[in-house]
PDB file of N, CA and C in Angstrom:
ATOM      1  N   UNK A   1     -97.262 192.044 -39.020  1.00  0.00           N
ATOM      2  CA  UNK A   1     -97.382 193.445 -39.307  1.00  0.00           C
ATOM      3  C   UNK A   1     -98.028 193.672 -40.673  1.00  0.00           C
ATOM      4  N   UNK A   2     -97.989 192.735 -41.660  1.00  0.00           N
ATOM      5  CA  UNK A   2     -98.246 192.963 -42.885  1.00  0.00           C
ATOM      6  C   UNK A   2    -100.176 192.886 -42.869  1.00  0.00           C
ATOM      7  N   UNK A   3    -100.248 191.970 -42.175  1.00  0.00           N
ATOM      8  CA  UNK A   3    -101.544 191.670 -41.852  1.00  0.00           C
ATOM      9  C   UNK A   3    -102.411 193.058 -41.504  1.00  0.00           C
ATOM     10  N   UNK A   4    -101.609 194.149 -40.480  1.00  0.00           N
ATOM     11  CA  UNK A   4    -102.321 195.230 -40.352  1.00  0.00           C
ATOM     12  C   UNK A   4    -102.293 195.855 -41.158  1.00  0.00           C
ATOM     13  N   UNK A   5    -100.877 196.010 -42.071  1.00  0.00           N
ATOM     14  CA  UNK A   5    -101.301 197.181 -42.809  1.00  0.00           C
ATOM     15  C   UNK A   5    -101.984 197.250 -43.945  1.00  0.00           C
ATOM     16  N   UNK A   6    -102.512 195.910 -44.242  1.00  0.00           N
ATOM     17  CA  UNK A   6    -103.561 194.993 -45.606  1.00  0.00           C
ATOM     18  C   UNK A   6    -104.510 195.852 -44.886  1.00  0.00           C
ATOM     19  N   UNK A   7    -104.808 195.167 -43.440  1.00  0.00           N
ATOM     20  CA  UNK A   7    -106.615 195.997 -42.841  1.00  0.00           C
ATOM     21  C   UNK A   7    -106.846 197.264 -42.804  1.00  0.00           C
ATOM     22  N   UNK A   8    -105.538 197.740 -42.786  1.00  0.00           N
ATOM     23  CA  UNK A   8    -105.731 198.775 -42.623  1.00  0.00           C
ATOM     24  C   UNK A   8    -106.120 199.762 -44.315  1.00  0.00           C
ATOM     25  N   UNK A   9    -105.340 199.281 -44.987  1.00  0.00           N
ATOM     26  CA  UNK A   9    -105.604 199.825 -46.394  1.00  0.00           C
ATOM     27  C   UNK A   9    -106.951 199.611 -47.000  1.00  0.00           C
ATOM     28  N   UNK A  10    -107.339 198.487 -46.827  1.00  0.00           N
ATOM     29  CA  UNK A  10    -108.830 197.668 -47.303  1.00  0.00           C
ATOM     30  C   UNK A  10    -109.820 198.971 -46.561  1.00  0.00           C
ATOM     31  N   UNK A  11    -109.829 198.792 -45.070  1.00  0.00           N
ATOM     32  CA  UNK A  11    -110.873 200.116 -44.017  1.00  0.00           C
ATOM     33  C   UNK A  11    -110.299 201.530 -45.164  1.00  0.00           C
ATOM     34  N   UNK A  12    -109.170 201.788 -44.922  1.00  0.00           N
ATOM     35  CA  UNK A  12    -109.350 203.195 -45.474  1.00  0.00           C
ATOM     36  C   UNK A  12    -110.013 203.360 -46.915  1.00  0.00           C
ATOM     37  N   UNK A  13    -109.715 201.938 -48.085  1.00  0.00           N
ATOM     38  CA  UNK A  13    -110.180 202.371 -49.084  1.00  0.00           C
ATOM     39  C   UNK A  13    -111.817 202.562 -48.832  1.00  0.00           C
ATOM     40  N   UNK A  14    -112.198 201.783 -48.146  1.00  0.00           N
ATOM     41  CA  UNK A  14    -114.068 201.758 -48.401  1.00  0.00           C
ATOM     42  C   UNK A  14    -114.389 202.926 -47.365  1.00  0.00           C
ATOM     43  N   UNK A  15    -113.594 203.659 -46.886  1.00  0.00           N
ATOM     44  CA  UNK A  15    -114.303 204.807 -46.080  1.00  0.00           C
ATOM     45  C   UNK A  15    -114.104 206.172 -47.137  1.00  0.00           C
ATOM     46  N   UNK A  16    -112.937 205.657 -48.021  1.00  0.00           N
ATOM     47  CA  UNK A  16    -113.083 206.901 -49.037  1.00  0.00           C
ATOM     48  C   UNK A  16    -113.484 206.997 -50.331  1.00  0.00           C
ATOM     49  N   UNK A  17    -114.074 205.113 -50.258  1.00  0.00           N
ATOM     50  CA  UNK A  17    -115.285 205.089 -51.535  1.00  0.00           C
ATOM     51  C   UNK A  17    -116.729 205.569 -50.397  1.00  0.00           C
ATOM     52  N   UNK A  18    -117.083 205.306 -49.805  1.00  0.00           N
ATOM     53  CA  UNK A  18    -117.900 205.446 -48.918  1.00  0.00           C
ATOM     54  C   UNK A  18    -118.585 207.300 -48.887  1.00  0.00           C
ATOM     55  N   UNK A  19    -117.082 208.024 -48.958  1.00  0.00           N
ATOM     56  CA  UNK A  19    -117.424 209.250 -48.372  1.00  0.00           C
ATOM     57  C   UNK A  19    -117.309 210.545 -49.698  1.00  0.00           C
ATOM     58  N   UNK A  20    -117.607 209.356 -50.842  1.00  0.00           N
ATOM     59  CA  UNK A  20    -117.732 210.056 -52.635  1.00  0.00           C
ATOM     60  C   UNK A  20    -115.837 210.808 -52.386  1.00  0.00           C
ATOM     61  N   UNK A  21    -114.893 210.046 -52.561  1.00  0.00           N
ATOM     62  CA  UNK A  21    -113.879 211.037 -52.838  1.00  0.00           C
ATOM     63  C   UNK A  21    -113.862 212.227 -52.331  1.00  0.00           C
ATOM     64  N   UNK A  22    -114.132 212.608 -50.959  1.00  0.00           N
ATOM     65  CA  UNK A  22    -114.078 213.646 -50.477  1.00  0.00           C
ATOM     66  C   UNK A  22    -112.269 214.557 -50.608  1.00  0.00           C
ATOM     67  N   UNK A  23    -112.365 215.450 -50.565  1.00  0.00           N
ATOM     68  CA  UNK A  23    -110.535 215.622 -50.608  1.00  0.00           C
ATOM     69  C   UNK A  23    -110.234 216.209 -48.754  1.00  0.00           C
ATOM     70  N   UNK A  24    -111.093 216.078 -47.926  1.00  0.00           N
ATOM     71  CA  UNK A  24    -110.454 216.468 -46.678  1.00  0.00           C
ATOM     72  C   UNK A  24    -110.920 214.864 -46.239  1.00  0.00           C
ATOM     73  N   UNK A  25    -111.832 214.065 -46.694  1.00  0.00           N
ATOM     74  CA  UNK A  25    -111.740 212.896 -46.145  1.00  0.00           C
ATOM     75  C   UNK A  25    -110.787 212.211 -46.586  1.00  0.00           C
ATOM     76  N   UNK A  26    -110.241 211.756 -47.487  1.00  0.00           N
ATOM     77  CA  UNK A  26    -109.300 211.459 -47.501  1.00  0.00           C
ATOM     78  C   UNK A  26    -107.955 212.042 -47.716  1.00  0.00           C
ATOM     79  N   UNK A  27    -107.575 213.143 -46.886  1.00  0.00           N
ATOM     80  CA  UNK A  27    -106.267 213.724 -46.256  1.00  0.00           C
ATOM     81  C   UNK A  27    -106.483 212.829 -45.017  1.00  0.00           C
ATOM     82  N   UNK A  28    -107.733 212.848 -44.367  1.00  0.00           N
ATOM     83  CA  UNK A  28    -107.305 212.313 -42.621  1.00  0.00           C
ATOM     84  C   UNK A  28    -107.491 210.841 -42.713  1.00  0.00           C
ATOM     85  N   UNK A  29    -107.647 210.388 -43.760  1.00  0.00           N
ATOM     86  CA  UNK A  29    -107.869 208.366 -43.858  1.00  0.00           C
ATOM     87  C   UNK A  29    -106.626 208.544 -43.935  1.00  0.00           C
ATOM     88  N   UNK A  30    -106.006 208.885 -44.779  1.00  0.00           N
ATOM     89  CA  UNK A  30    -104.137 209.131 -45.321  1.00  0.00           C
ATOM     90  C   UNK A  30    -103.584 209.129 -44.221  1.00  0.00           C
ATOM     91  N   UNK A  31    -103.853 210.284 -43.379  1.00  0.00           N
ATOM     92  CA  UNK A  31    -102.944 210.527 -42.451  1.00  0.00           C
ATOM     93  C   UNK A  31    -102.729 209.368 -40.921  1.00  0.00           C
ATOM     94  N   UNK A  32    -103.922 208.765 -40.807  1.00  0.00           N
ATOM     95  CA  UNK A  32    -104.544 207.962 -40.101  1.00  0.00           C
ATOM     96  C   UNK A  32    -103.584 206.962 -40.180  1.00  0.00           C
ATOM     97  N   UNK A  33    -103.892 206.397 -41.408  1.00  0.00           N
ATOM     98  CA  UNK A  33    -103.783 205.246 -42.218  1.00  0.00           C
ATOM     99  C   UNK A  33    -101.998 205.373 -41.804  1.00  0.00           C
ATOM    100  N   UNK A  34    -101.844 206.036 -42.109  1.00  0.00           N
ATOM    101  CA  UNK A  34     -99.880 206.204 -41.884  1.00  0.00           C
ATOM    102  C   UNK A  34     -99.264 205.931 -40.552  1.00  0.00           C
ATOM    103  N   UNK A  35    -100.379 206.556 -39.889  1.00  0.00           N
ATOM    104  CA  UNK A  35     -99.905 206.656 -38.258  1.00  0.00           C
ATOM    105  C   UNK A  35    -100.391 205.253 -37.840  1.00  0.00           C
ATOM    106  N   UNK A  36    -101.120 204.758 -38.033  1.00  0.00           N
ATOM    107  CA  UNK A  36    -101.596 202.940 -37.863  1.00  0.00           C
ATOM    108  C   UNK A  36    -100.310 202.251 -37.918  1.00  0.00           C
ATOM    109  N   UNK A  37     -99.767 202.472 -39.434  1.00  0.00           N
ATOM    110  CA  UNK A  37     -98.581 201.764 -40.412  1.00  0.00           C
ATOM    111  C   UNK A  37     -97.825 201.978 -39.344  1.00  0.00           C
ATOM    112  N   UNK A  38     -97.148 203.218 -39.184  1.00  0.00           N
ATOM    113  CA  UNK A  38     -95.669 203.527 -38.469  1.00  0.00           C
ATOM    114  C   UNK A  38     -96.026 203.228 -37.100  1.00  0.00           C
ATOM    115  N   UNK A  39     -96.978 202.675 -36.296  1.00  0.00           N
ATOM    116  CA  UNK A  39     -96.884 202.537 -34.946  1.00  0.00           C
ATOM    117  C   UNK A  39     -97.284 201.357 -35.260  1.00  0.00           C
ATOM    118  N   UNK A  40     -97.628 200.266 -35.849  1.00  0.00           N
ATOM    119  CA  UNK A  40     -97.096 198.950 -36.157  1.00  0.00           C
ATOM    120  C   UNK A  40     -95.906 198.372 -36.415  1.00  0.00           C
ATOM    121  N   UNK A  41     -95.155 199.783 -37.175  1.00  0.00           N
ATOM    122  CA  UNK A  41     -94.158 199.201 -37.593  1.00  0.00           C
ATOM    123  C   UNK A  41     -93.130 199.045 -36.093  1.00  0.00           C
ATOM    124  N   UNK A  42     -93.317 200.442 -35.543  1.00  0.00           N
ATOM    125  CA  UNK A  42     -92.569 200.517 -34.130  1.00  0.00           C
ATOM    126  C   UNK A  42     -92.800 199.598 -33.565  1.00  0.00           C
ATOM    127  N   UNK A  43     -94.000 199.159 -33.021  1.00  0.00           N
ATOM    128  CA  UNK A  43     -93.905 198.501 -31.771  1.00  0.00           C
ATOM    129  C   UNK A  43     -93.650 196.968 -32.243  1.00  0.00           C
ATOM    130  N   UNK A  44     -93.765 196.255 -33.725  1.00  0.00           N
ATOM    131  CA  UNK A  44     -93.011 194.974 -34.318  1.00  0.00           C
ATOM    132  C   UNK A  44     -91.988 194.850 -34.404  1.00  0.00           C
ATOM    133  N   UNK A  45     -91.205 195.939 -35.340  1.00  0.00           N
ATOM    134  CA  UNK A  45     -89.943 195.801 -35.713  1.00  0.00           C
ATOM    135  C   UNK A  45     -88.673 196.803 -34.740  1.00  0.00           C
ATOM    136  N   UNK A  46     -88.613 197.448 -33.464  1.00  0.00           N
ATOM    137  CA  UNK A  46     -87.554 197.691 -32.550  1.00  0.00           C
ATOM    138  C   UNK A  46     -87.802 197.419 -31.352  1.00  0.00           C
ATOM    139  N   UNK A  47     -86.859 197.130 -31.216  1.00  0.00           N
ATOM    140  CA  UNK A  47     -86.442 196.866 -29.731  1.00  0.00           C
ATOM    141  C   UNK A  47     -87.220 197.594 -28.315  1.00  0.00           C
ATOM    142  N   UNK A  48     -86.612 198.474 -28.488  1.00  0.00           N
ATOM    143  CA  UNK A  48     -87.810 199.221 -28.079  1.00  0.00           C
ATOM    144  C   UNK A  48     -89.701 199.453 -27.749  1.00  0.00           C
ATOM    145  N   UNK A  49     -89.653 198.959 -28.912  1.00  0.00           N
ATOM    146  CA  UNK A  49     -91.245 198.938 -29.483  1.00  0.00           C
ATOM    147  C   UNK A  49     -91.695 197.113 -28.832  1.00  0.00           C
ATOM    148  N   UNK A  50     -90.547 196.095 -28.808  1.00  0.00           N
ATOM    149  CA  UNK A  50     -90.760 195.027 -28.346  1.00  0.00           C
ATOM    150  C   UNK A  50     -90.957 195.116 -26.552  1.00  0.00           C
ATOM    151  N   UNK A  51     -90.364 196.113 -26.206  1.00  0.00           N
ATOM    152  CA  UNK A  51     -90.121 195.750 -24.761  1.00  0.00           C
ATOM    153  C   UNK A  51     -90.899 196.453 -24.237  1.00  0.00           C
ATOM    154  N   UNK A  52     -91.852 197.940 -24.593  1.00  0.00           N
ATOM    155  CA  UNK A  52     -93.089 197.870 -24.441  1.00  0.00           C
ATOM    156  C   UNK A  52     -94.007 196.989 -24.422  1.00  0.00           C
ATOM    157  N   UNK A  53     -94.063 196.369 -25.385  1.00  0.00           N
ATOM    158  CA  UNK A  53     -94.776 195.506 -25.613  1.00  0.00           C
ATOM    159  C   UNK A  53     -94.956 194.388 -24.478  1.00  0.00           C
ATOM    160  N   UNK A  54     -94.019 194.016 -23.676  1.00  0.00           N
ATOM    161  CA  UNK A  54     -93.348 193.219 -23.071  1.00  0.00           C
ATOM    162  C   UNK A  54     -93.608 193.456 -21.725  1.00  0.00           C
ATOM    163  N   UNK A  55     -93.729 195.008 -21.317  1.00  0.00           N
ATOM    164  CA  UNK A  55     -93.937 195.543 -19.999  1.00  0.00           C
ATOM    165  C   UNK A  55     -95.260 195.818 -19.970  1.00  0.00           C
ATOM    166  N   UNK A  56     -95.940 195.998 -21.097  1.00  0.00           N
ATOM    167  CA  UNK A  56     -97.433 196.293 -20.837  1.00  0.00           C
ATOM    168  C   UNK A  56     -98.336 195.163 -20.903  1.00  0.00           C
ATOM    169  N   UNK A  57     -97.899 193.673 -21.527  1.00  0.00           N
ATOM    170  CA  UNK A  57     -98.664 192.585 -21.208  1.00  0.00           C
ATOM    171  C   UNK A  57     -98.074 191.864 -19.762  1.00  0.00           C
ATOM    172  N   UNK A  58     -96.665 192.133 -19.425  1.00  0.00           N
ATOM    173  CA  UNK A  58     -96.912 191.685 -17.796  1.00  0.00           C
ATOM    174  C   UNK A  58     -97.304 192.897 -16.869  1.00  0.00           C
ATOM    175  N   UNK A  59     -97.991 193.726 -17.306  1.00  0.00           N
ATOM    176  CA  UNK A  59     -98.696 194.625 -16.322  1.00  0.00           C
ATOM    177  C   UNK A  59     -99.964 194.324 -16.664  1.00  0.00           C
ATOM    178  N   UNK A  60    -100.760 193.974 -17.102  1.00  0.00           N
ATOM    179  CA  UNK A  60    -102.101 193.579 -17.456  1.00  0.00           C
ATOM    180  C   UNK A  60    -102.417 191.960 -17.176  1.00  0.00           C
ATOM    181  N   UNK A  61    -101.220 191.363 -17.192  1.00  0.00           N
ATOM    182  CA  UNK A  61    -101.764 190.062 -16.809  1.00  0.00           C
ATOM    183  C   UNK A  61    -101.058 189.549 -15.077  1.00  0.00           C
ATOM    184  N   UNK A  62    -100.719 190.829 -14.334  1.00  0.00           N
ATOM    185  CA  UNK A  62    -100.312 190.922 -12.736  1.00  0.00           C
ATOM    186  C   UNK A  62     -98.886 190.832 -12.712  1.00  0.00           C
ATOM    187  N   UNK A  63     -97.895 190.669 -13.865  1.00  0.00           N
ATOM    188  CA  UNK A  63     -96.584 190.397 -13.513  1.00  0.00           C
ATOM    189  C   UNK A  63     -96.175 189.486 -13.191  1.00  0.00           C
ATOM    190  N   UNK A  64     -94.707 189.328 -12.835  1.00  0.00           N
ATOM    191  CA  UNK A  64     -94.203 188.100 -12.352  1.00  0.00           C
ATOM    192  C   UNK A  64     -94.790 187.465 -11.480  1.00  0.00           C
ATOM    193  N   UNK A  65     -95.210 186.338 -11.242  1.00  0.00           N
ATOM    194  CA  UNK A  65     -95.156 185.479 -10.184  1.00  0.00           C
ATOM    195  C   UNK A  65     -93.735 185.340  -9.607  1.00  0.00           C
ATOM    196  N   UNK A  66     -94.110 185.490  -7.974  1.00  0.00           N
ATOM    197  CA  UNK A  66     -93.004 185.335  -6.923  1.00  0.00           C
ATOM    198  C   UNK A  66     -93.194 184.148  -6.067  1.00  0.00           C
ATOM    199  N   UNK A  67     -92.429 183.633  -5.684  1.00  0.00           N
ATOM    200  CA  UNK A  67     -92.412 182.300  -4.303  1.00  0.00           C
ATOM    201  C   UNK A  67     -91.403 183.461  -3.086  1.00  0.00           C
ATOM    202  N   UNK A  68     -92.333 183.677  -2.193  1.00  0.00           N
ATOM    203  CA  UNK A  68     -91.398 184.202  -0.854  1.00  0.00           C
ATOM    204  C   UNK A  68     -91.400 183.153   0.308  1.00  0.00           C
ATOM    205  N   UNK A  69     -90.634 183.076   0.797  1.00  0.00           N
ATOM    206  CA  UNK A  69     -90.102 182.407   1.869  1.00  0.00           C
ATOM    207  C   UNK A  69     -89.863 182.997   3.079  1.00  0.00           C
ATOM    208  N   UNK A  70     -90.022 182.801   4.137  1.00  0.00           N
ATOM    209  CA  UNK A  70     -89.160 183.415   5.283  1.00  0.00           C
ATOM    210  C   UNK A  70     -88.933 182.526   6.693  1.00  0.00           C
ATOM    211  N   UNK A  71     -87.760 182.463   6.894  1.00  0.00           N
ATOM    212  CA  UNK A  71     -87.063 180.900   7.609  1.00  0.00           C
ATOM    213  C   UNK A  71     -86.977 181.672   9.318  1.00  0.00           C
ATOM    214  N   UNK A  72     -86.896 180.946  10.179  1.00  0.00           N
ATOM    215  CA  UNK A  72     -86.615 181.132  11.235  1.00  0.00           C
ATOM    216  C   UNK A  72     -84.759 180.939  11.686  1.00  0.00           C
ATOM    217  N   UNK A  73     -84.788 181.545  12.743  1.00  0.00           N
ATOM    218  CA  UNK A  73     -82.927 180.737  13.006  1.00  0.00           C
ATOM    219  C   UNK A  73     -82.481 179.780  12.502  1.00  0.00           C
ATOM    220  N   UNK A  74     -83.318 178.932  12.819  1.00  0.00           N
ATOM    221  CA  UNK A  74     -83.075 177.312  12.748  1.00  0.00           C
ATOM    222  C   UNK A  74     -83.401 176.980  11.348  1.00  0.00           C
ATOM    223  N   UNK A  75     -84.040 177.631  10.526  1.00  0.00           N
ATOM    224  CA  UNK A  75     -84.014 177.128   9.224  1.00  0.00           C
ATOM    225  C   UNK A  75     -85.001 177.029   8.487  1.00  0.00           C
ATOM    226  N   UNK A  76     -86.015 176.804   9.941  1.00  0.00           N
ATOM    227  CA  UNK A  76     -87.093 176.272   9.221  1.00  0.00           C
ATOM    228  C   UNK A  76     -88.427 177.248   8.511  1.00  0.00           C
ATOM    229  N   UNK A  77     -89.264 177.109   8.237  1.00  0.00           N
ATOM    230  CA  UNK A  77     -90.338 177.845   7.294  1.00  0.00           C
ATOM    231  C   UNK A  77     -91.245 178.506   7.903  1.00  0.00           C
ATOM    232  N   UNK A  78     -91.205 179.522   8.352  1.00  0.00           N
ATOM    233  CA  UNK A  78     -92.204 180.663   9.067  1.00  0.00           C
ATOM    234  C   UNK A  78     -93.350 180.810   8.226  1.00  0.00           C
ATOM    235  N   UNK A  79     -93.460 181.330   7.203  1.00  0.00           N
ATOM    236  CA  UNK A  79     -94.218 181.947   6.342  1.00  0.00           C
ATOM    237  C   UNK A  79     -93.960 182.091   4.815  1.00  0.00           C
ATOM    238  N   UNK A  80     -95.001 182.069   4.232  1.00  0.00           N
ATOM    239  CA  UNK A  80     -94.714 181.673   2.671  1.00  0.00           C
ATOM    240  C   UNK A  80     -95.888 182.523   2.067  1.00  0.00           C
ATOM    241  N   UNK A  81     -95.450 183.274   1.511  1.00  0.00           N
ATOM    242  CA  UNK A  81     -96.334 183.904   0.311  1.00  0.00           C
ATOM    243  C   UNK A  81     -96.074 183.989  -0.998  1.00  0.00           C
ATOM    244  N   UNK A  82     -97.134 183.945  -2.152  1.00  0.00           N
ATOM    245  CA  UNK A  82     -97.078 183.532  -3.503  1.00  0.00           C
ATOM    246  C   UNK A  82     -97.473 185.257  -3.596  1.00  0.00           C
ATOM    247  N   UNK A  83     -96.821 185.939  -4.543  1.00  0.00           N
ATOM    248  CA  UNK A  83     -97.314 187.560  -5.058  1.00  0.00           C
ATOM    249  C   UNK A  83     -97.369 187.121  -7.021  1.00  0.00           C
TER     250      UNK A  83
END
């Protein structure tokens, strides 16, 4: 997390050397810059913010892998699908 909010400070400073000390450009680097911070901080440091995290990389990479089975009377192996 610390890592972003270094990049993130470094980008905002050179967009508001960049933009001569503007005073509405940098209100919205500020404000930016904060909302970066605090939704790093969320989704690193709670629980919450982890298990997003958690549900949206096994939805992007297909989810669980499954082994299905399905047996006849007797026991034996009808059909088998991998999901």
């Amino acid at each position: 997390m610390m890592m972003i909010v270094f990049i993130t400070i470094i980008i905002a400073t050179f967009i508001i050397h960049k933009c001569h000390y503007n005073t509405d450009t940098i209100f919205v680097v500020v404000v930016v810059a904060l909302l970066i911070t605090g939704f790093s901080w969320y989704i690193s440091s709670t629980e919450k913010g982890k298990r997003i995290v958690k549900d949206f990389t096994s939805n992007v990479s297909g989810g669980i892998h499954r082994q299905v089975k399905a047996y006849d009377i007797n026991g034996e192996t009808e059909n088998q699908a991998i999901y």
